[in-house]
PDB file of N, CA and C in Angstrom:
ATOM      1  N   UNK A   1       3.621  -6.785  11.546  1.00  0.00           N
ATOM      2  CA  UNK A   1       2.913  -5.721  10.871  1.00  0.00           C
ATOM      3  C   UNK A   1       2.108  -6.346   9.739  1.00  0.00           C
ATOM      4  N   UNK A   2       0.509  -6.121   9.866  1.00  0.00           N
ATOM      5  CA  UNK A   2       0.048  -6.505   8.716  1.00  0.00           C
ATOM      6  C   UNK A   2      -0.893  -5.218   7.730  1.00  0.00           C
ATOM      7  N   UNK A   3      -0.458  -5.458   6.704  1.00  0.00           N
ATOM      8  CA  UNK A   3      -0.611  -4.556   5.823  1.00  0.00           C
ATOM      9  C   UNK A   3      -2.732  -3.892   5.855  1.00  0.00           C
ATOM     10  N   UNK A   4      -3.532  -5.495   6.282  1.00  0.00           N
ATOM     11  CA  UNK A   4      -4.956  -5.063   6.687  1.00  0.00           C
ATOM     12  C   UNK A   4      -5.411  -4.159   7.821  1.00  0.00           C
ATOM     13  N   UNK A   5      -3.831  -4.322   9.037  1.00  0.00           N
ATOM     14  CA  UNK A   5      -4.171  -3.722   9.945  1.00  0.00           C
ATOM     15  C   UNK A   5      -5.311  -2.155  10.435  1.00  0.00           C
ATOM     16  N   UNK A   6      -5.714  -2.112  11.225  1.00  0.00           N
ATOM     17  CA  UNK A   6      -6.282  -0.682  11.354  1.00  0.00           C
ATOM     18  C   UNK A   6      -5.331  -0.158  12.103  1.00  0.00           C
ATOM     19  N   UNK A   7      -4.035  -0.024  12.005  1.00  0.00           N
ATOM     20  CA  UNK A   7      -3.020   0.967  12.734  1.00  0.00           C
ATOM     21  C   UNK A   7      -1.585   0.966  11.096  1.00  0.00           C
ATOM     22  N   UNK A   8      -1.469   2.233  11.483  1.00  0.00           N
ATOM     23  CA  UNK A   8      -0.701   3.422   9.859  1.00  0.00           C
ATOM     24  C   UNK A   8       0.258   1.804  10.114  1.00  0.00           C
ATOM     25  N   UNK A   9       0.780   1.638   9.101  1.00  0.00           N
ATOM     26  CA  UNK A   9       2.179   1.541   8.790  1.00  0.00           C
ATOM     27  C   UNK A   9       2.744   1.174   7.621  1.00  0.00           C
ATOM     28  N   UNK A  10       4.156   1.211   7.463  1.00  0.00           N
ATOM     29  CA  UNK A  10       4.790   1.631   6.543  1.00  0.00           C
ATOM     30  C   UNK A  10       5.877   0.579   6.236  1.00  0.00           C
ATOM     31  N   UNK A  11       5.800   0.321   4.869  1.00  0.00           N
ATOM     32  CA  UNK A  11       6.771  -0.459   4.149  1.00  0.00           C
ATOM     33  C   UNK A  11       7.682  -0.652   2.894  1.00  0.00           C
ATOM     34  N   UNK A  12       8.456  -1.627   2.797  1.00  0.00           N
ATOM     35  CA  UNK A  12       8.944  -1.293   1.413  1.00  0.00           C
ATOM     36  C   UNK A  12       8.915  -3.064   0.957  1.00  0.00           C
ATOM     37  N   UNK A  13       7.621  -2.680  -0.401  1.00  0.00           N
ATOM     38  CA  UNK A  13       7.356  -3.935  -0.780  1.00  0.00           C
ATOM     39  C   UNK A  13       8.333  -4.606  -1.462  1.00  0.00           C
ATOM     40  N   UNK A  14       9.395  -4.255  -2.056  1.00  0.00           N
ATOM     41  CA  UNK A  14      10.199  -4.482  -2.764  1.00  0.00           C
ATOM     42  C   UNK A  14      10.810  -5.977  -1.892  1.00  0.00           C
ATOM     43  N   UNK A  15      10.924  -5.741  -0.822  1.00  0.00           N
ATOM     44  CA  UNK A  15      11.732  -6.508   0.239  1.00  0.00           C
ATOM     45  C   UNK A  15      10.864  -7.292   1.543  1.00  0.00           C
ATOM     46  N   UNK A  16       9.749  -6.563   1.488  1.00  0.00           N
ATOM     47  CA  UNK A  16       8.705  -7.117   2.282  1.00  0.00           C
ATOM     48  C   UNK A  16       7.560  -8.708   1.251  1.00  0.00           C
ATOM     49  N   UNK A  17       6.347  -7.601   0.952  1.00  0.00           N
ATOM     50  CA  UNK A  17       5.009  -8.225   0.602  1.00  0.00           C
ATOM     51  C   UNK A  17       5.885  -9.092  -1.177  1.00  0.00           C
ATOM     52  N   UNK A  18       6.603  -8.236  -1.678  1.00  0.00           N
ATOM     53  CA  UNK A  18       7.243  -8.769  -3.173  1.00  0.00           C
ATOM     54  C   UNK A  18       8.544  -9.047  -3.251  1.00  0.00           C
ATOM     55  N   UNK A  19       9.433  -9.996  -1.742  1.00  0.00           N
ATOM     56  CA  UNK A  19      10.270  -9.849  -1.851  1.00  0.00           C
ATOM     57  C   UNK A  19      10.400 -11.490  -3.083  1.00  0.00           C
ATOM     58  N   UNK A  20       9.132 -12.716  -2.960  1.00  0.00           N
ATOM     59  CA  UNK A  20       9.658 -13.173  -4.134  1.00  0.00           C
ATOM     60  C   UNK A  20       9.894 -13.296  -5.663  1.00  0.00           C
ATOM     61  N   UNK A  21       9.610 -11.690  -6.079  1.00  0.00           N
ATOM     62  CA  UNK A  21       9.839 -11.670  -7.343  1.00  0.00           C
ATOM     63  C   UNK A  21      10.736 -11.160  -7.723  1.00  0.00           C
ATOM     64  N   UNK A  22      11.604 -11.134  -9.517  1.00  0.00           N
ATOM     65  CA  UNK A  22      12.670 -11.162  -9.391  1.00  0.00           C
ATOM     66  C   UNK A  22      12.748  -9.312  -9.485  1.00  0.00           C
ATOM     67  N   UNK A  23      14.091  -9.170  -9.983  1.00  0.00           N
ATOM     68  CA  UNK A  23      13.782  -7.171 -10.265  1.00  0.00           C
ATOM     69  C   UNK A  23      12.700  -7.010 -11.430  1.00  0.00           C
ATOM     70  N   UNK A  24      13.095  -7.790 -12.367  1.00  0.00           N
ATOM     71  CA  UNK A  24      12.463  -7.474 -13.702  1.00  0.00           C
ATOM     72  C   UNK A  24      10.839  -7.733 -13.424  1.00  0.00           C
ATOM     73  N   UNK A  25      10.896  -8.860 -12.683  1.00  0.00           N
ATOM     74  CA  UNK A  25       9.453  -8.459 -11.995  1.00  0.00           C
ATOM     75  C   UNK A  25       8.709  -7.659 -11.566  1.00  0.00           C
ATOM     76  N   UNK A  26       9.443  -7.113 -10.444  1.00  0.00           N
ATOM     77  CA  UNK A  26       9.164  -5.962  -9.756  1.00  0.00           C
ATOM     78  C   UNK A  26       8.946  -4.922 -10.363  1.00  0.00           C
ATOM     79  N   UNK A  27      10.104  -4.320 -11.374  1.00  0.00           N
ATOM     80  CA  UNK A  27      10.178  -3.056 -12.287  1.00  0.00           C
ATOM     81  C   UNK A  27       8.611  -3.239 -12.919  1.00  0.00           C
ATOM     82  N   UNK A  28       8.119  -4.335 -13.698  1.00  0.00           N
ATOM     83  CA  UNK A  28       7.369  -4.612 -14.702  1.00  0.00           C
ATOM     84  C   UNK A  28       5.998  -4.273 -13.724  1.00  0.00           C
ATOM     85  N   UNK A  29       5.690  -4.454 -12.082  1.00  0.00           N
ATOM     86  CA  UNK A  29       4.671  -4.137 -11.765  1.00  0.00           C
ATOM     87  C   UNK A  29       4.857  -2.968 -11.470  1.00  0.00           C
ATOM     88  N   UNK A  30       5.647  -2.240 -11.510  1.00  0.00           N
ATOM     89  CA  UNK A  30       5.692  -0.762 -10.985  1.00  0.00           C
ATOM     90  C   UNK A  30       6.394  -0.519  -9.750  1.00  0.00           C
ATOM     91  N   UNK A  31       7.316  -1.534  -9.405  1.00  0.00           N
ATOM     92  CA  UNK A  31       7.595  -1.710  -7.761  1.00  0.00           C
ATOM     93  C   UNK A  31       9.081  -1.438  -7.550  1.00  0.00           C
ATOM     94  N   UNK A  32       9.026  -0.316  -7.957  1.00  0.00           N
ATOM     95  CA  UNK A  32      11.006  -0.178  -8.014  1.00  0.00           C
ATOM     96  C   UNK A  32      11.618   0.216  -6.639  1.00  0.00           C
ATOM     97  N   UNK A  33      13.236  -0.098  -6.398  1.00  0.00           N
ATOM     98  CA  UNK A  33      13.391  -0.210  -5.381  1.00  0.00           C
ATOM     99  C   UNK A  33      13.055   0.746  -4.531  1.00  0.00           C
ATOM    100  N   UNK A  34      12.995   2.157  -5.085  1.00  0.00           N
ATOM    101  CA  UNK A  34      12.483   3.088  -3.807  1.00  0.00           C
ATOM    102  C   UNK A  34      11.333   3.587  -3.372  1.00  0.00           C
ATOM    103  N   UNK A  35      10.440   2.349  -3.809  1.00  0.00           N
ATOM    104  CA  UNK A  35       9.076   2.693  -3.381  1.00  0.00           C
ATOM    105  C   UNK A  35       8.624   2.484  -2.363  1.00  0.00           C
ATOM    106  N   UNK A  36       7.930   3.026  -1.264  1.00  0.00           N
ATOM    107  CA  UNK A  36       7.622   2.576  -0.320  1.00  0.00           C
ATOM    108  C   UNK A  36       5.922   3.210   0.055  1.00  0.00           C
ATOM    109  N   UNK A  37       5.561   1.781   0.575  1.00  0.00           N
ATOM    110  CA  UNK A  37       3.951   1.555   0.533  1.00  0.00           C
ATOM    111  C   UNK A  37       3.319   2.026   2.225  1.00  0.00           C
ATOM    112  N   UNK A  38       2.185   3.146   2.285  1.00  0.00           N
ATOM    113  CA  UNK A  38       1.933   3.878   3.438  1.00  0.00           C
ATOM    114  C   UNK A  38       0.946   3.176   3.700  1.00  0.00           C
ATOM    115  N   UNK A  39      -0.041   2.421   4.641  1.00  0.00           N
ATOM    116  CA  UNK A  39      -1.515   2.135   4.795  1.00  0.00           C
ATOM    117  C   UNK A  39      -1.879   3.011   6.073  1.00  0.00           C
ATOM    118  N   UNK A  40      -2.824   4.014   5.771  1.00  0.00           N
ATOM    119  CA  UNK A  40      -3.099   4.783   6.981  1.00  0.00           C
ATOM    120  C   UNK A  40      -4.358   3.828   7.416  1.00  0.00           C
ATOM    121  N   UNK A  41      -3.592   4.495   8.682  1.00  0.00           N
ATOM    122  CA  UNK A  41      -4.779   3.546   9.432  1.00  0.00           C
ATOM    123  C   UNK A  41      -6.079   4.304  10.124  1.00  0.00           C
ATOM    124  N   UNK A  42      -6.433   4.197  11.485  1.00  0.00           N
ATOM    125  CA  UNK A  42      -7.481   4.697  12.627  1.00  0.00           C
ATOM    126  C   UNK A  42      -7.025   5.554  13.355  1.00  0.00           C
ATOM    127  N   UNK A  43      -5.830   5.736  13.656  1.00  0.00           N
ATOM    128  CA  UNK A  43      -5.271   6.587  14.971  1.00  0.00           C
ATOM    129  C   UNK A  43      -6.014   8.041  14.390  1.00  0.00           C
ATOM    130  N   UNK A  44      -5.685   8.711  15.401  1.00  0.00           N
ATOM    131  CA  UNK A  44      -5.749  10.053  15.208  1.00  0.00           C
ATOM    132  C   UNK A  44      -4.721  10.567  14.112  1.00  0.00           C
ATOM    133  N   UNK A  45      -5.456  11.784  13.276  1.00  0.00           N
ATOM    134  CA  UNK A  45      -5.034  12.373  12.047  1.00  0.00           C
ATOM    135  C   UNK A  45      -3.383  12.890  12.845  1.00  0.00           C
ATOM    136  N   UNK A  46      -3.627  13.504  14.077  1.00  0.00           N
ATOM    137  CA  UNK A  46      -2.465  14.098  14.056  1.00  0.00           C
ATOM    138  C   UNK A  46      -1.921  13.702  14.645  1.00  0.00           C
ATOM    139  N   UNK A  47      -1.670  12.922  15.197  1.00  0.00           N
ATOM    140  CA  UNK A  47      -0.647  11.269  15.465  1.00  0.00           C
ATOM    141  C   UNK A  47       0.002  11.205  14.962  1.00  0.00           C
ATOM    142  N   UNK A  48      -0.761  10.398  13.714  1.00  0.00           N
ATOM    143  CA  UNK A  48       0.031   9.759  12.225  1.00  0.00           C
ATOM    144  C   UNK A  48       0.653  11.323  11.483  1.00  0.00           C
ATOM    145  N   UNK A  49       0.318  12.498  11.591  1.00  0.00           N
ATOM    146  CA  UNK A  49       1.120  13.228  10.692  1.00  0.00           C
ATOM    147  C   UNK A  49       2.518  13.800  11.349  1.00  0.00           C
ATOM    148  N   UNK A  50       2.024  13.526  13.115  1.00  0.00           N
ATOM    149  CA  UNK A  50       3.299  14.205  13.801  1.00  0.00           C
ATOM    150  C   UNK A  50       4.437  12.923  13.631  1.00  0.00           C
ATOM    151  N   UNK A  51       3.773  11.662  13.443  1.00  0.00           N
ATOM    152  CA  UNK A  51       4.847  10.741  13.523  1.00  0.00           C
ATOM    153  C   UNK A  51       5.343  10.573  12.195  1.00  0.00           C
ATOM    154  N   UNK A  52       4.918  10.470  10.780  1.00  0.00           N
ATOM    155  CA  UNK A  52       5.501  11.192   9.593  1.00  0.00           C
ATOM    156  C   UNK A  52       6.377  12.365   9.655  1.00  0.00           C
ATOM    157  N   UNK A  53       6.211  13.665  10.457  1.00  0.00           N
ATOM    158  CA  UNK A  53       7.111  14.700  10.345  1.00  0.00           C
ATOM    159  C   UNK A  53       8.312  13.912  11.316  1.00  0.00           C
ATOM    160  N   UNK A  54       7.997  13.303  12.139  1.00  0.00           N
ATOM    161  CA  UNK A  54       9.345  12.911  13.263  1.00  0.00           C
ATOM    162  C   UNK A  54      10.143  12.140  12.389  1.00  0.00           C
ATOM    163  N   UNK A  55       9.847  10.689  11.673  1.00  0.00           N
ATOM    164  CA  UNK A  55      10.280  10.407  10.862  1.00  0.00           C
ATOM    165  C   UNK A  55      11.136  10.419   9.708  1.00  0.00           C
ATOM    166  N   UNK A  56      10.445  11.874   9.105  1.00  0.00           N
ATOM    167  CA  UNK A  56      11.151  12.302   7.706  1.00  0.00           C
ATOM    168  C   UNK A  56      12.380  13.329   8.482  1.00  0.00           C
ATOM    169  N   UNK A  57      12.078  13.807   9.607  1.00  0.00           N
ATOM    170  CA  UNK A  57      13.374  14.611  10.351  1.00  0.00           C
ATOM    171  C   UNK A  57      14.399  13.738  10.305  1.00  0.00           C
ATOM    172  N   UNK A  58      14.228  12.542  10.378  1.00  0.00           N
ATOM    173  CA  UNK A  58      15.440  12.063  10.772  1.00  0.00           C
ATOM    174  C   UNK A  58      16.321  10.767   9.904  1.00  0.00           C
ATOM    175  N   UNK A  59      15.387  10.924   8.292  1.00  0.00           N
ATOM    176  CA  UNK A  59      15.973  10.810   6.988  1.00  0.00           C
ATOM    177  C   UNK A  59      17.034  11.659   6.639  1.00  0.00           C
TER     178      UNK A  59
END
């Protein structure tokens, strides 16, 4: 998964793109652990929103 991609996806930088900085790092850029980073992509609008609702169903 790359974050330039033209297809949605979804991450958590904390552990991904910033996993080498330390917490105090992280906190200090704004990147606390329950943040998680969306890049929409090209697909169709209602693709990406039906696959967000499928998703959060099953949080």
């Amino acid at each position: 998964m790359h974050v330039a991609d033209a297809r949605t996806c979804v991450l958590h930088p904390a552990s991904t793109t910033h996993r080498q900085l330390t917490d105090e790092q992280l906190l200090n850029a704004g990147i606390g652990p329950d943040l998680v980073r969306m890049s929409v992509g090209i697909e169709n609008v209602r693709d990406i929103l039906e696959d967000i609702d499928q998703a959060l169903e099953r949080v």
